[in-house]
Protein backbone atom coordinates (compact mmCIF):
# COMPACT_ATOMS: atom_id res chain seq x y z
CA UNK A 1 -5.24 -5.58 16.69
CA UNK A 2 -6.30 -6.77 13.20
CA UNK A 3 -3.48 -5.78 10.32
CA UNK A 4 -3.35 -2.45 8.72
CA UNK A 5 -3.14 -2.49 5.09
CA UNK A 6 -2.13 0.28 3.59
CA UNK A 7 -3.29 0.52 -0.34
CA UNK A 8 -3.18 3.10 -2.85
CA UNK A 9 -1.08 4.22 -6.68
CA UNK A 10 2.45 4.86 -6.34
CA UNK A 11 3.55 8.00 -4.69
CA UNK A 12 0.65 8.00 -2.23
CA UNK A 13 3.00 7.79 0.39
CA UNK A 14 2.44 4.36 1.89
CA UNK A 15 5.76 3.05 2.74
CA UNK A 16 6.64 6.44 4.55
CA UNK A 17 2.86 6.77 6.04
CA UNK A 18 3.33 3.26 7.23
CA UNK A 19 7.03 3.32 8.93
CA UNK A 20 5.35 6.49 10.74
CA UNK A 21 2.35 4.54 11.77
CA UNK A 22 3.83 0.96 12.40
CA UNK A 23 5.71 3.42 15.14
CA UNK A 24 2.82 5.21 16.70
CA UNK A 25 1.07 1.99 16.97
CA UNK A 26 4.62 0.29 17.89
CA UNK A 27 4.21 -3.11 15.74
CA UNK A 28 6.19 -4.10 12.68
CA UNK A 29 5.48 -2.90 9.18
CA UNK A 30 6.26 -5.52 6.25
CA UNK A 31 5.95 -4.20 2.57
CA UNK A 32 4.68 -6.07 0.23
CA UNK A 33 7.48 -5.51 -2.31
CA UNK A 34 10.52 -5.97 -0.35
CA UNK A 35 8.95 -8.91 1.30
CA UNK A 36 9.02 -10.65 -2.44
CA UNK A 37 12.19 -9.29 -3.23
CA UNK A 38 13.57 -11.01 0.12
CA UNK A 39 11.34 -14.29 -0.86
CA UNK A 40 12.43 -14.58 -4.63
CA UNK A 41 15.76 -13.24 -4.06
CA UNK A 42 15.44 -10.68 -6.80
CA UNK A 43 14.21 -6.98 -7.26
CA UNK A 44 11.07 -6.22 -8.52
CA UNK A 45 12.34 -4.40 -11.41
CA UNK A 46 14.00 -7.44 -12.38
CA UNK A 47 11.21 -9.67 -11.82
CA UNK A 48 9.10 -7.52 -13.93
CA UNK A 49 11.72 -7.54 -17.03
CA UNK A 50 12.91 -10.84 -16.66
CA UNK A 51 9.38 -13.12 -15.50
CA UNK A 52 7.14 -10.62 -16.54
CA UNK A 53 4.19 -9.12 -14.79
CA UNK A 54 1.91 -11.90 -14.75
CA UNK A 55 4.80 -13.91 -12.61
CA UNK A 56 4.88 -11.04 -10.13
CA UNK A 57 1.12 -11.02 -9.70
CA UNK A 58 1.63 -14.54 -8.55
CA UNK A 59 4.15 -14.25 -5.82
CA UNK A 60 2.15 -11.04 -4.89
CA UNK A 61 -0.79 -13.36 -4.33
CA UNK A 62 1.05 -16.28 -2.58
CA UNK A 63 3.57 -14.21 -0.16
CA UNK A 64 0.67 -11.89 1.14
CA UNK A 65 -0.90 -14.95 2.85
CA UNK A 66 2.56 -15.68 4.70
CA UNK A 67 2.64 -11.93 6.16
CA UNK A 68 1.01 -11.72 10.15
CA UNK A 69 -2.68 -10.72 10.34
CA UNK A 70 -2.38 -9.20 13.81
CA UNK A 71 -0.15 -6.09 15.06
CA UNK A 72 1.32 -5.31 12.08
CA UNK A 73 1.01 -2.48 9.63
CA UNK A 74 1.03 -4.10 5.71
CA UNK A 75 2.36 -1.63 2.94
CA UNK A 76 1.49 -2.63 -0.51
CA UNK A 77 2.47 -2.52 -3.62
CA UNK A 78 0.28 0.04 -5.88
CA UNK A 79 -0.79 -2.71 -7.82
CA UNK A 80 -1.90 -5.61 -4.98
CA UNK A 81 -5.42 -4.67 -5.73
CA UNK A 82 -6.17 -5.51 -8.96
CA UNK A 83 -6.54 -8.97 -7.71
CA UNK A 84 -9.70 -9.91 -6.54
CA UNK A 85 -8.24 -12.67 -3.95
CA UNK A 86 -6.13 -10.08 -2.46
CA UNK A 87 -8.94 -7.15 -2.12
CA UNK A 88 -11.07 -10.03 -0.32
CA UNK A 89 -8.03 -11.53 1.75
CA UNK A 90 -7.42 -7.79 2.84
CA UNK A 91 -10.59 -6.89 3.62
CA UNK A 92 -11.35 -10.18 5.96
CA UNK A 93 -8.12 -10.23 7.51
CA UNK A 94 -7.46 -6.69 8.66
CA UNK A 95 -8.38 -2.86 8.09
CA UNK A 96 -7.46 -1.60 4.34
CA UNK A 97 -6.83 1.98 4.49
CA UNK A 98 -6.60 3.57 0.80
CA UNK A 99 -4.47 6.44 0.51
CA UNK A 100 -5.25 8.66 -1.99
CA UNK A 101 -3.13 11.24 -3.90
CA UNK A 102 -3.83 13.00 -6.94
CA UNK A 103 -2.17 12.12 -9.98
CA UNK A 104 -0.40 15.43 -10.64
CA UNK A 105 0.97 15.32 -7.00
CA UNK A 106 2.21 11.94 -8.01
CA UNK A 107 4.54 12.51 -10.95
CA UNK A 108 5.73 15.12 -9.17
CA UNK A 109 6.66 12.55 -6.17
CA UNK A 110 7.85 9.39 -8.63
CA UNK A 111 9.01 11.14 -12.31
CA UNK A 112 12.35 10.52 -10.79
CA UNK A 113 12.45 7.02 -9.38
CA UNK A 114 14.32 4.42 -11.51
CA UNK A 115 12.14 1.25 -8.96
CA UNK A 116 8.94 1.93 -10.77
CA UNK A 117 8.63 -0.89 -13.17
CA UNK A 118 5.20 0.12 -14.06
CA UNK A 119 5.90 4.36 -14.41
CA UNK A 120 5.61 5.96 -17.52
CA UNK A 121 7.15 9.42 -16.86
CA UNK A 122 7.18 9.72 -21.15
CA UNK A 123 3.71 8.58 -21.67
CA UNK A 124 1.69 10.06 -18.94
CA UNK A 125 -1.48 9.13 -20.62
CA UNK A 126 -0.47 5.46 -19.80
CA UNK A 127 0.09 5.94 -15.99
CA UNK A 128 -2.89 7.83 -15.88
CA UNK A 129 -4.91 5.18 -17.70
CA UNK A 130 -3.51 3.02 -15.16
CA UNK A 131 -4.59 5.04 -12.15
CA UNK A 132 -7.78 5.25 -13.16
CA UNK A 133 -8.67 1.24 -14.17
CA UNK A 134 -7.32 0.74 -10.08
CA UNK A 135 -9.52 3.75 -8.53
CA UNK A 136 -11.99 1.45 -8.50
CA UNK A 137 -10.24 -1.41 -6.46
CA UNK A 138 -8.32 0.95 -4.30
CA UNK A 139 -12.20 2.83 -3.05
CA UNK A 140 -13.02 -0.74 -2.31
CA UNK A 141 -11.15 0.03 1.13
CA UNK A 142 -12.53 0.12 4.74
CA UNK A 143 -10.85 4.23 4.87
CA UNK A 144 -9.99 6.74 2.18
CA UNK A 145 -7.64 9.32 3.38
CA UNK A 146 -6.49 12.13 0.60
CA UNK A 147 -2.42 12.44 1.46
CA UNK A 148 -2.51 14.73 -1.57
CA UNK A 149 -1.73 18.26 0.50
CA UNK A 150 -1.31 16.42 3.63
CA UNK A 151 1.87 16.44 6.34
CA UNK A 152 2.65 12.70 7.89
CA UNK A 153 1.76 13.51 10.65
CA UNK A 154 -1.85 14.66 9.81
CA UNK A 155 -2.32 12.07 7.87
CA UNK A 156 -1.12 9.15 10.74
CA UNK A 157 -3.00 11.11 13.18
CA UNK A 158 -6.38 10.84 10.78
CA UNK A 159 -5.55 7.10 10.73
CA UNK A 160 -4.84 6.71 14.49
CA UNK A 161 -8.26 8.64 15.14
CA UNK A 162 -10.17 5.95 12.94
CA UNK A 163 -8.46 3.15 14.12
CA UNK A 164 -9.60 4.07 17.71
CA UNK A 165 -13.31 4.52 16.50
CA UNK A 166 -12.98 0.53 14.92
CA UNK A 167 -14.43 -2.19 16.42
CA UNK A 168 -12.14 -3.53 18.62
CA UNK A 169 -9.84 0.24 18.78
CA UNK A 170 -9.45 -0.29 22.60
CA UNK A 171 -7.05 -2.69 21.64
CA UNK A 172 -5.10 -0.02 19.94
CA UNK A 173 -2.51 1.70 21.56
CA UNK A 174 -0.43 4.45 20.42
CA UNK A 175 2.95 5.65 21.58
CA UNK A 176 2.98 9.71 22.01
């Protein structure tokens, strides 16, 4: 099975869509994020502060070509895709599935969540300038599923039922 990536702003639910899914499917899941973190040996918070974004784009680029290509489930950082390499390294190495979420549902989900270098719960007009320069990168994807008013489980089930309709989705297998 070709790798899942899952892509999409923060709060769309792709680290908990893809734990749920990396089990249905039972491979691993690797995120993006904590793979760095693990590579650089620092969080991304600090990377951010300390080396700045433009460092972080950099090992973003580099450490998503060490991750498997096969039977594994990707989660990405929100901001992977503003990259051109890694929309094109994505999209010829696996199936990118965009999760979508509106951007009200989203500061609901994230206002809290000290990890968000790039959250601006006190200027919303800056996350949702943001969000809206990436829309375009993230509807680049292979699958667009709204997660917006969705349970997990309707939205792994909506991904499971594409996946099988893929070329090559009677090599997927699902655990019930």
């Amino acid at each position: 099975m070709k790798a899942i990536y899952l892509t999409g702003f923060m709060g769309a639910g792709k680290t908990t869509i893809g734990q749920k899914l990396g089990q249905a499917l039972n491979v691993p899941v690797v995120d993006t994020d904590q793979f760095i973190e693990e590579k650089v040996g620092k969080r991304i918070a600090d990377i951010f502060s300390e080396d700045g974004e433009q460092t972080f784009r950099k090992y973003e680029r580099s450490y998503l070509k060490e991750i498997p290509t096969r039977n594994i489930v990707t989660t990405t950082g929100g901001g992977i895709v503003i990259q051109e390499e890694n929309r094109r390294w994505m999209k010829e190495n696996g199936y990118v599935v965009f999760l979508y979420c509106d951007i009200d549902k989203i500061f609901e989900r994230v206002q809290i969540d000290p990890t968000r270098p790039l959250f601006d719960s006190e200027k919303k007009e800056n996350t949702i300038k943001l969000y809206n320069e990436r829309m375009p990168f993230y509807n680049e994807a292979h699958y667009k599923i709204d997660t917006t008013e969705k349970n997990l489980d309707e939205v792994v089930n909506d991904l499971l039922s594409w996946l099988q309709l893929q070329k090559g989705g009677n090599n997927i297998t699902t655990r019930k």
